[in-house]
Protein backbone atom coordinates (compact mmCIF):
# COMPACT_ATOMS: atom_id res chain seq x y z
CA UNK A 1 25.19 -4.27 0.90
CA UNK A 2 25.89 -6.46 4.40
CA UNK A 3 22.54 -8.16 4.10
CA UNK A 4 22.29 -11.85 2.66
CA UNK A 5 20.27 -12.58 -0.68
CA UNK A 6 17.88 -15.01 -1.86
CA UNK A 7 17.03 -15.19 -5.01
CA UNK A 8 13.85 -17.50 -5.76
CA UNK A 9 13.53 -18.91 -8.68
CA UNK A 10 10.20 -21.12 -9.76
CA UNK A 11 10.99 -23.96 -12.39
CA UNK A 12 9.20 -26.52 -14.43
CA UNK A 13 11.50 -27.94 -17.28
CA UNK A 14 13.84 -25.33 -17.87
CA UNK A 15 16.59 -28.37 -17.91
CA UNK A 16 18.60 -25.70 -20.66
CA UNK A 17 18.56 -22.75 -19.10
CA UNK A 18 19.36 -23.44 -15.35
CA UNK A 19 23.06 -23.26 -16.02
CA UNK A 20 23.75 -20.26 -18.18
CA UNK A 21 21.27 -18.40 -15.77
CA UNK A 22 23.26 -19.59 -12.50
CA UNK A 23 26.32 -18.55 -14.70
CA UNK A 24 24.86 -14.77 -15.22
CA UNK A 25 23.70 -14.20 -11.54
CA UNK A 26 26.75 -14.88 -10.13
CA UNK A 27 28.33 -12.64 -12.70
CA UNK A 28 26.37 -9.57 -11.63
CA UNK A 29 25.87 -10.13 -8.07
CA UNK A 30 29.38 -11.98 -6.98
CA UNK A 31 29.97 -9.89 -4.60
CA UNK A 32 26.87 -10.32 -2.21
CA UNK A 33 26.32 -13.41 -0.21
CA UNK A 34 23.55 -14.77 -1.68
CA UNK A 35 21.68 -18.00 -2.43
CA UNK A 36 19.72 -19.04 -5.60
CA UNK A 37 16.74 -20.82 -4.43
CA UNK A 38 15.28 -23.21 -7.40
CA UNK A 39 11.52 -24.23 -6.72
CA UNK A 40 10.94 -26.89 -8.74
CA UNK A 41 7.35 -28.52 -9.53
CA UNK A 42 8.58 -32.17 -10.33
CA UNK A 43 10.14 -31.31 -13.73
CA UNK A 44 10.70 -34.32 -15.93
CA UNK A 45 13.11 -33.39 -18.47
CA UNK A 46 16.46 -33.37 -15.57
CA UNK A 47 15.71 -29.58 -14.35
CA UNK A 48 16.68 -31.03 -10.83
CA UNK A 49 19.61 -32.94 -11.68
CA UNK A 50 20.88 -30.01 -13.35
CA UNK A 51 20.27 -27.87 -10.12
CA UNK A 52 21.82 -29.92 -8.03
CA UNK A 53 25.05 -30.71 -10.48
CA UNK A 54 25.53 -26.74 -10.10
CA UNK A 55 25.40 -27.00 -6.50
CA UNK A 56 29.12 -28.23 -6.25
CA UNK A 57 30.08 -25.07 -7.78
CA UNK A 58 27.62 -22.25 -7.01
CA UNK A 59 25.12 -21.71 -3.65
CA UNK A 60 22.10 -23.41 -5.48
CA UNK A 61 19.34 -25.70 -3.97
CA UNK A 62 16.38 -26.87 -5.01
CA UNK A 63 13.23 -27.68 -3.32
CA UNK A 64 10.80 -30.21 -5.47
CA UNK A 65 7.16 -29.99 -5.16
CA UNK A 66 4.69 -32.97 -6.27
CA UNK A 67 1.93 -31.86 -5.04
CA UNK A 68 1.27 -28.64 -5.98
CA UNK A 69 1.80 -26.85 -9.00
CA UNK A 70 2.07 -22.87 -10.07
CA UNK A 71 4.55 -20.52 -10.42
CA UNK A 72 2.86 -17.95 -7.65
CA UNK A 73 2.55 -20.41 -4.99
CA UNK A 74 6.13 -21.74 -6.05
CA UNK A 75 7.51 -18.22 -5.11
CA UNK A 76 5.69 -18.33 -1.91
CA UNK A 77 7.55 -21.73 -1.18
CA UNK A 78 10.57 -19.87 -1.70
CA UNK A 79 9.64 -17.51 0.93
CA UNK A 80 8.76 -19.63 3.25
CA UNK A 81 11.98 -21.61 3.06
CA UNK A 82 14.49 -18.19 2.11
CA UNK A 83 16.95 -17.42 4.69
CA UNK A 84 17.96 -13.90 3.19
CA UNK A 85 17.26 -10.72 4.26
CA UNK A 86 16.18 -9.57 0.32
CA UNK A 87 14.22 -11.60 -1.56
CA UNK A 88 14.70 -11.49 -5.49
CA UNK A 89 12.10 -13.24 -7.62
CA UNK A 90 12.74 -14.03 -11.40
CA UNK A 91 11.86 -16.22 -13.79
CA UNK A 92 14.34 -19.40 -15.22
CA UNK A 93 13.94 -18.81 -18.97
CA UNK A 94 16.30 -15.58 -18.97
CA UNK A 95 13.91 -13.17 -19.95
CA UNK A 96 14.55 -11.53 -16.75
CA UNK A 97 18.53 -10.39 -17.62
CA UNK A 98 20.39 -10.99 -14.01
CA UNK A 99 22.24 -7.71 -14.66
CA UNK A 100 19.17 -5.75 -13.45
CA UNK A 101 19.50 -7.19 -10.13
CA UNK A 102 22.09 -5.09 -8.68
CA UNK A 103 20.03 -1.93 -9.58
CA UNK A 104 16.96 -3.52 -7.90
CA UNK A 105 19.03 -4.08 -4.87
CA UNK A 106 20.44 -0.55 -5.72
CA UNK A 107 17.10 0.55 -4.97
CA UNK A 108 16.47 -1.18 -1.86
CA UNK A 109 19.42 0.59 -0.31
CA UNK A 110 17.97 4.13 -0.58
CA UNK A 111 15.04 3.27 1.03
CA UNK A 112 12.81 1.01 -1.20
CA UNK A 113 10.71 -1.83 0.56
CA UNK A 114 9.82 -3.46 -3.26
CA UNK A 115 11.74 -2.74 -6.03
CA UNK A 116 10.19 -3.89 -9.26
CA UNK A 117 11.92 -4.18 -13.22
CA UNK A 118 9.49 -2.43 -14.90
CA UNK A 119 8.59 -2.77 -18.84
CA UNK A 120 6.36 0.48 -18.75
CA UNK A 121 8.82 3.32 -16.92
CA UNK A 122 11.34 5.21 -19.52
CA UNK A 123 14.16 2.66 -20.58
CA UNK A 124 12.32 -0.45 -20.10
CA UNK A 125 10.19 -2.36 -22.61
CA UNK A 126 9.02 -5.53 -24.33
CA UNK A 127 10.11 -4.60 -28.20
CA UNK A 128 10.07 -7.94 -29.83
CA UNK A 129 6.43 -8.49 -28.76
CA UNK A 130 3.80 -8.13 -31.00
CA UNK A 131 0.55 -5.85 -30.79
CA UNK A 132 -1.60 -8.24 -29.93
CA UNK A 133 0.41 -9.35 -26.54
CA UNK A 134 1.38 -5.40 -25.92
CA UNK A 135 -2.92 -4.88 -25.74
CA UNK A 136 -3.34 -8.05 -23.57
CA UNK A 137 -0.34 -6.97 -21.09
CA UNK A 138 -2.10 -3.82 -21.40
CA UNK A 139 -5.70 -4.62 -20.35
CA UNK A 140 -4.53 -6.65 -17.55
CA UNK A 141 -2.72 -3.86 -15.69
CA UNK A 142 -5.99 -1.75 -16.21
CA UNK A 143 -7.59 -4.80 -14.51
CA UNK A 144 -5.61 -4.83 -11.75
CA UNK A 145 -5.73 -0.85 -11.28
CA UNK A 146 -9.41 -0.76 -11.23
CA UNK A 147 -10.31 -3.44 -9.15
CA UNK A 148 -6.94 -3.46 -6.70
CA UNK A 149 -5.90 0.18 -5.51
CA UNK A 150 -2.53 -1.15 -4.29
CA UNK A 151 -1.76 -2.00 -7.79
CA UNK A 152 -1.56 1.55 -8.96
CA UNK A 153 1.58 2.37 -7.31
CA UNK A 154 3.55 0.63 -9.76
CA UNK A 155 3.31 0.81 -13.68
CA UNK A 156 3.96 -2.50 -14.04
CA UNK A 157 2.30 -4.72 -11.70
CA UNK A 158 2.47 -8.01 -13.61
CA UNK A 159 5.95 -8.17 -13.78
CA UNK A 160 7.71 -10.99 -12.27
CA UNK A 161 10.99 -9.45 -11.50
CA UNK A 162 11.57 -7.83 -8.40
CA UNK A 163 13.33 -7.40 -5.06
CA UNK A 164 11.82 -6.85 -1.18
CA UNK A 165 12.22 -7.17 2.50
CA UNK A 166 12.07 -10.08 3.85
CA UNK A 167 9.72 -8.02 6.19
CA UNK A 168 7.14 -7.24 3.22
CA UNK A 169 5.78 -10.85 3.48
CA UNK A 170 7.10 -12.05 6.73
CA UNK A 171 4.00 -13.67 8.77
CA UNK A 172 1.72 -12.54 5.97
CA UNK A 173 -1.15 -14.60 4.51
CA UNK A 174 -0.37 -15.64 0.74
CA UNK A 175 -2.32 -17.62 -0.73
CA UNK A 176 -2.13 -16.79 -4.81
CA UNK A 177 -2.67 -18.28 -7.71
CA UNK A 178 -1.85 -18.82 -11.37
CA UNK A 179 1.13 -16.41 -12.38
CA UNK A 180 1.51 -13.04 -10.92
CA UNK A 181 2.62 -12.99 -7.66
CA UNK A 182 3.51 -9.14 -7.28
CA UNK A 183 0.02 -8.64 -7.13
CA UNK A 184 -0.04 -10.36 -4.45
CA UNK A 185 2.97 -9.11 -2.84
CA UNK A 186 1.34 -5.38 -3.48
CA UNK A 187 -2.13 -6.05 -2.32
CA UNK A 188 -1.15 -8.20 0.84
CA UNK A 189 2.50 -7.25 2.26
CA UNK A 190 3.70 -4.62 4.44
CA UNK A 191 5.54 -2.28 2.96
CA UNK A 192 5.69 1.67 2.69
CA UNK A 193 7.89 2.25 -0.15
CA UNK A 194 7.95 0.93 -3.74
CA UNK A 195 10.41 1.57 -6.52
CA UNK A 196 10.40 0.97 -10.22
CA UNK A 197 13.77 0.14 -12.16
CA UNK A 198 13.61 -0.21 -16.18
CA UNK A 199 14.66 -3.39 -17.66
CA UNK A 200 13.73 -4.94 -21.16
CA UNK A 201 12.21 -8.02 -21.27
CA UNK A 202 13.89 -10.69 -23.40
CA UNK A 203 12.48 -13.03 -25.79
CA UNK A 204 13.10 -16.46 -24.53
CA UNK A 205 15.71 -18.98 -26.28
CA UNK A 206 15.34 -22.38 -24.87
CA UNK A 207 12.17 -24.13 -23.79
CA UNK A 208 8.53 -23.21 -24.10
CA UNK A 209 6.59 -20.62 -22.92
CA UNK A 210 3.92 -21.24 -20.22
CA UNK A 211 1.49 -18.52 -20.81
CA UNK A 212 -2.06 -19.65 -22.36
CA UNK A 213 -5.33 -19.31 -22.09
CA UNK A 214 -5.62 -21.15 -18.75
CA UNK A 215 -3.13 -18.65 -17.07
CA UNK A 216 -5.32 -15.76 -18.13
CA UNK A 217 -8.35 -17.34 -16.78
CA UNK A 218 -6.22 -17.95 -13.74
CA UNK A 219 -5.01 -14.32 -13.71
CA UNK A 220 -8.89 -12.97 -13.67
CA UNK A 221 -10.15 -15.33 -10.51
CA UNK A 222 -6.69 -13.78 -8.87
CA UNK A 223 -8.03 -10.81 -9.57
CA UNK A 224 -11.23 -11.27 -7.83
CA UNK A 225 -10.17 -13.44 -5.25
CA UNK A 226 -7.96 -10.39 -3.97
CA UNK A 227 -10.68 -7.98 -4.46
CA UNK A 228 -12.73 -9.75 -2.31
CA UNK A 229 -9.92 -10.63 0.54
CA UNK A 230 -8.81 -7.11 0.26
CA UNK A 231 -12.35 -5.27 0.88
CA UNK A 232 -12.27 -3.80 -2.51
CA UNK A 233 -14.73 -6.27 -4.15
CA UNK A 234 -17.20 -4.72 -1.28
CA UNK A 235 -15.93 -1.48 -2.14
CA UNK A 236 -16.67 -1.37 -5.91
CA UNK A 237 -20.53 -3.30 -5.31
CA UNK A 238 -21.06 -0.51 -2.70
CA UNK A 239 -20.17 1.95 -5.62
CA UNK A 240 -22.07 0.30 -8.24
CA UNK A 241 -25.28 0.79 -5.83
CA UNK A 242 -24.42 4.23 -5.46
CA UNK A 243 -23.82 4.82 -9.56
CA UNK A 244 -27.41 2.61 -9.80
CA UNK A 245 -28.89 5.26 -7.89
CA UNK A 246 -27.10 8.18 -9.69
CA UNK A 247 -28.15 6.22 -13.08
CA UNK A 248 -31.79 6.82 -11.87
CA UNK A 249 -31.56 10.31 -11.18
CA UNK A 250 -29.52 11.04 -14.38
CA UNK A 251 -31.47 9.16 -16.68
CA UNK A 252 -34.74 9.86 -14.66
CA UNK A 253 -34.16 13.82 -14.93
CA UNK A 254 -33.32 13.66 -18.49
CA UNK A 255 -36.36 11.84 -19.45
CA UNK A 256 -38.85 14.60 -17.15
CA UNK A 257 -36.91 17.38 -18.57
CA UNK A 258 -36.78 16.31 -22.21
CA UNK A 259 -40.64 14.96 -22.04
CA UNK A 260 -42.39 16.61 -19.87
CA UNK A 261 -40.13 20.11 -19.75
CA UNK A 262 -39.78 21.29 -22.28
CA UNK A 263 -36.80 20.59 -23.43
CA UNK A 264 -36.05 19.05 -26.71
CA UNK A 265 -34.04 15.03 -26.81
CA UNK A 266 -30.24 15.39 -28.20
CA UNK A 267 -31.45 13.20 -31.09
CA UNK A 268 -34.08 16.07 -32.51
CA UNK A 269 -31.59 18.32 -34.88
CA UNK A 270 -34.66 19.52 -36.57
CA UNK A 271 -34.74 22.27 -33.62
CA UNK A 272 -31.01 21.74 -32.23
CA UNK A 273 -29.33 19.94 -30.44
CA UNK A 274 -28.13 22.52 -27.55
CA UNK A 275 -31.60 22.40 -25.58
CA UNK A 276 -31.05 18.72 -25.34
CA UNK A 277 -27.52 18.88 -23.76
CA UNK A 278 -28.84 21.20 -21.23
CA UNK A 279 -31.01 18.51 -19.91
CA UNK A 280 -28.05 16.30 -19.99
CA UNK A 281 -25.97 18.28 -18.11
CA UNK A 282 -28.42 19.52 -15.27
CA UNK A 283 -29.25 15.86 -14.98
CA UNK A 284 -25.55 14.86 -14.95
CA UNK A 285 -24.64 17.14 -12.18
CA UNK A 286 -27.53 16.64 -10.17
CA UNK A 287 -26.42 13.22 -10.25
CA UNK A 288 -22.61 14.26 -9.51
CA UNK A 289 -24.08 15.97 -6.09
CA UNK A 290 -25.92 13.05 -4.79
CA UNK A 291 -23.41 10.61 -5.79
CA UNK A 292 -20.66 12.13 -3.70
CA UNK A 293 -22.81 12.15 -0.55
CA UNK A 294 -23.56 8.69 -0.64
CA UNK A 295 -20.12 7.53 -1.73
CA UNK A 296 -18.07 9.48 0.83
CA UNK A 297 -20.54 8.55 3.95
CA UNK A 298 -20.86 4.81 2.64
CA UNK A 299 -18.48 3.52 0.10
CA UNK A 300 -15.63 5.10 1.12
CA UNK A 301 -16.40 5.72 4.80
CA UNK A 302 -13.04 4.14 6.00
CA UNK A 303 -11.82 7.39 4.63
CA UNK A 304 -14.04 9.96 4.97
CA UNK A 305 -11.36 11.97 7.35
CA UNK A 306 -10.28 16.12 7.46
CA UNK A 307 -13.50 17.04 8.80
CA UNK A 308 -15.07 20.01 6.67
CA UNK A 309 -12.41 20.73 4.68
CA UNK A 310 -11.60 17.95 3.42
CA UNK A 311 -15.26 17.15 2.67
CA UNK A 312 -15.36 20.47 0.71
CA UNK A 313 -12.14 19.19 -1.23
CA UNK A 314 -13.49 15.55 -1.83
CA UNK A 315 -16.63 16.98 -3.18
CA UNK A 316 -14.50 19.41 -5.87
CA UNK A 317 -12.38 16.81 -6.69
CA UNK A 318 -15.45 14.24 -7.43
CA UNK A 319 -17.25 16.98 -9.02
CA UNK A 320 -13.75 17.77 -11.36
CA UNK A 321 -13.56 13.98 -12.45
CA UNK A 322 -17.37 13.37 -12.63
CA UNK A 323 -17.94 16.82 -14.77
CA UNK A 324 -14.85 15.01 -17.26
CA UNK A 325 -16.86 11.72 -17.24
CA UNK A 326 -19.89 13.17 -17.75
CA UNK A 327 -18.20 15.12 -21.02
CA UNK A 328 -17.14 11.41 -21.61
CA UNK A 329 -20.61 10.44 -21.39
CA UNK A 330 -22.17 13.45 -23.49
CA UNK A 331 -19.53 12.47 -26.14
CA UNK A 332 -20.73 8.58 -26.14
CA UNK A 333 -24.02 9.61 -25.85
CA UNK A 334 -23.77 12.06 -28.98
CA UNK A 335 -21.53 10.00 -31.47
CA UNK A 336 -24.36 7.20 -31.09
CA UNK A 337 -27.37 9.13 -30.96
CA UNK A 338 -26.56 12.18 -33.25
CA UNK A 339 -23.47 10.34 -35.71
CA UNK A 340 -24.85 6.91 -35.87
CA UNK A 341 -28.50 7.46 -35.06
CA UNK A 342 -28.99 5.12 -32.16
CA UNK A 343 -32.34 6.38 -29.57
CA UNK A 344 -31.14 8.62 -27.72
CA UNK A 345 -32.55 7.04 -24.86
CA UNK A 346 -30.27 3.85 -25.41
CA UNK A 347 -27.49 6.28 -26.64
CA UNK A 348 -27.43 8.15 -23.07
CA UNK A 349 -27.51 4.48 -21.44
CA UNK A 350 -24.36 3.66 -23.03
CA UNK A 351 -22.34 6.76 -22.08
CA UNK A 352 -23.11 6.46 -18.39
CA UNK A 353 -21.72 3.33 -18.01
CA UNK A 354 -18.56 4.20 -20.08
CA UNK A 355 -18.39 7.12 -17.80
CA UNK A 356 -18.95 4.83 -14.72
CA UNK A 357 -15.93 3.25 -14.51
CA UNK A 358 -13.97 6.58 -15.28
CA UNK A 359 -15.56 7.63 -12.18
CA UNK A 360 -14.58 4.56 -10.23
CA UNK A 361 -10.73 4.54 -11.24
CA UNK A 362 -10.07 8.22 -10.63
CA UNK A 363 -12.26 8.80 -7.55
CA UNK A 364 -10.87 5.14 -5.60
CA UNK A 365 -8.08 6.89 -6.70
CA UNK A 366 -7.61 10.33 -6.39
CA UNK A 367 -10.77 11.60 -4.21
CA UNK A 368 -10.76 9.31 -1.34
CA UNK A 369 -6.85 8.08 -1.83
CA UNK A 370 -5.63 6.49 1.20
C-alpha cells in the first residue's frame, strides 16, 4: 500500500500499556508509513509522558484534551487532526491485537471503504467472556439493528477496531457520544463498501476497564440521538402509528368474530380450539393488507420505487414476514392463553406486540431495503 496511515488511538491512563502496544504496531505494520495518533483526555498516571518518551523512537504524538472527555469524541479528534489517507481506530489496552491491522488494510485494498475486526464472523470471538457480557454485547447489536438500518451491514457494529477512508468522514458531521463510534461512522459517513475481518478479542492485562453502567446508559441516548438525526426515529413512530392501526383492526376483528360471529375464543377447549385460530388468522391478515398500504405510501415513502411491480413484490414480501410474525403471534398468544391460562384477550395483546417488532426489523429491512 502507497497510501499513509493513521492510526488513532483514544487514552485515559493506560501509562502500562502505551509502550508494548507502540512496540506491536510497528511490528505488524513496519512497512507502511504510518503515524500512531494518541488522544489523550488529561491522564494522570504519566500516559503522556510515556507517549511522548516513545516519540524519539517511533512516529507517535499525542494530542491532550482537558476539556472534554469520551472515547467517541476522542476518535473524532483524531480525525480531525489525522493526516493519513486510512484511518485505523483501536483501543490502548491491547485487546485489539495490532496483527489484525494489516488484514484490515488488506481489505481496504480490494475495494473496502470500512473494514471492521469482527467478534461475530467465523474465526473471531470473545472466549474468555462470560455469559452474562456475551447477552449484553448481544442485545446491544439488536439495538442498534432495529433502530439504525445502517447498522445491519456489519455483524459487529460495536466493535472498536477498524480501518476507513479518510473520505468516509471527511467534512461529515460527528458529533457522538459515550463509546461506540462505528456506529457513528456507519450511520453518518460516506461510504459504499464495508468489510468484516475476524479477530479475537483479548482480555486486558494492565489497567482497568472503562465499561459500566454509565457507558451503557450512554450507549442507549447514542442510540436515539442517531435515530432521530438519521430520520429513523421518525421512521419507526410513523410505523408504530401504522401497527396502532393494524392493532385495531386485528384485535377489533377478533373480538366481532369471536363475539358476535360465531366463532368460538382460542381459550374455549371445551369446543376446540381450531374455530378460534380462524378468527385469528382472518383478523391477522386483514391486518397484514392494510398495514402494507399505509406503510409503503407513508412510512417508507422515500422508497416506495419500481412502480407496479415492485409494489406487487413489497406487498408479498410484507405479507411473507407478517404471515411468520403473525405465527409468532398465534404461538405467544396460545402458550399464554391455552398453556398458562392467561384471557385470551390479554394473551392475543401480548403476541402482537412480540410480533411487532419482528415486523419492524425484517420489513425496514428486507421489504423496503434501500
Amino acid at each position: 500500500m502507497t497510501k499513509s496511515l493513521s492510526l488513532i488511538i483514544p487514552t485515559y491512563n493506560e501509562s502500562g500499556n502505551i509502550s508494548p502496544l507502540v512496540k506491536q504496531i510497528h511490528l505488524a505494520i513496519s512497512d507502511y508509513k504510518y503515524e500512531i495518533l494518541f488522544v489523550d483526555d488529561a491522564s494522570t498516571d504519566g500516559t503522556v509522558e510515556r507517549i511522548e518518551e516513545l516519540g524519539k523512537d517511533y512516529p507517535v504524538r499525542a494530542i491532550v484534551r482537558r476539556d472534554e472527555r469520551g472515547l467517541a469524541s476522542a476518535v473524532v479528534k483524531g480525525f480531525q487532526n489525522a493526516g493519513g489517507d486510512i484511518l485505523v481506530v483501536m483501543d490502548a489496552d491491547l485487546q485489539h491485537p495490532p496483527a489484525v491491522i494489516e488484514q484490515l488494510l488488506a481489505a481496504i485494498e480490494q475495494g473496502a471503504d470500512i473494514a471492521v475486526a469482527s467478534r461475530y464472523v467465523p474465526g473471531g470471538g470473545c472466549a474468555e467472556w462470560s455469559g452474562l457480557r456475551k447477552l449484553i454485547s448481544r442485545g446491544a447489536i439488536f439495538l442498534a439493528w432495529l433502530f439504525l438500518p445502517q447498522a445491519r451491514r456489519v455483524k459487529d457494529p460495536m466493535s472498536g477496531f477498524f480501518a476507513l477512508k479518510n473520505s468516509v468522514v471527511e467534512q461529515v458531521s460527528l458529533d457522538p457520544i459515550g463509546y461506540k463510534i462505528l456506529l457513528e461512522v456507519l450511520v453518518m459517513g460516506r461510504y459504499r463498501e464495508v468489510a468484516e475481518v475476524p479477530f479475537q478479542f483479548q482480555l486486558r492485562e494492565l489497567g482497568e476497564s472503562k465499561l459500566n453502567f454509565s457507558q451503557e446508559y450512554e450507549y442507549l441516548r447514542h442510540i436515539v440521538r442517531l435515530a432521530s438525526r438519521s430520520g429513523e426515529a421518525a421512521r419507526f413512530l410513523k410505523f408504530c402509528l401504522v401497527g396502532a392501526s393494524g392493532v385495531v383492526v386485528n384485535f377489533g376483528l377478533y373480538l366481532l368474530l369471536t363475539r358476535f360471529a360465531g366463532f368460538t375464543p382460542i381459550s374455549d377447549t371445551s369446543s376446540g380450539i381450531l374455530s378460534g385460530n380462524i378468527a385469528l388468522t382472518i383478523s391477522i391478515e386483514t391486518s397484514i393488507i392494510t398495514n402494507f398500504i399505509l406503510n409503503n405510501f407513508f412510512t417508507f415513502s422515500d422508497r416506495n420505487t419500481g412502480g407496479a411491480g415492485g409494489f406487487l413484490r413489497r406487498l408479498l414480501r410484507f405479507n411473507l414476514i407478517c404471515v411468520l410474525g403473525g405465527l409468532i403471534q398465534i404461538g405467544v398468544a396460545n402458550l399464554l392463553a391455552v398453556v398458562l391460562g392467561i384471557a385470551d384477550l390479554a394473551a392475543v395483546l401480548i403476541g402482537i406486540i412480540v410480533a411487532f417488532f419482528w415486523n419492524y426489523l425484517l420489513n425496514n429491512s428486507l421489504t423496503w431495503r434501500r
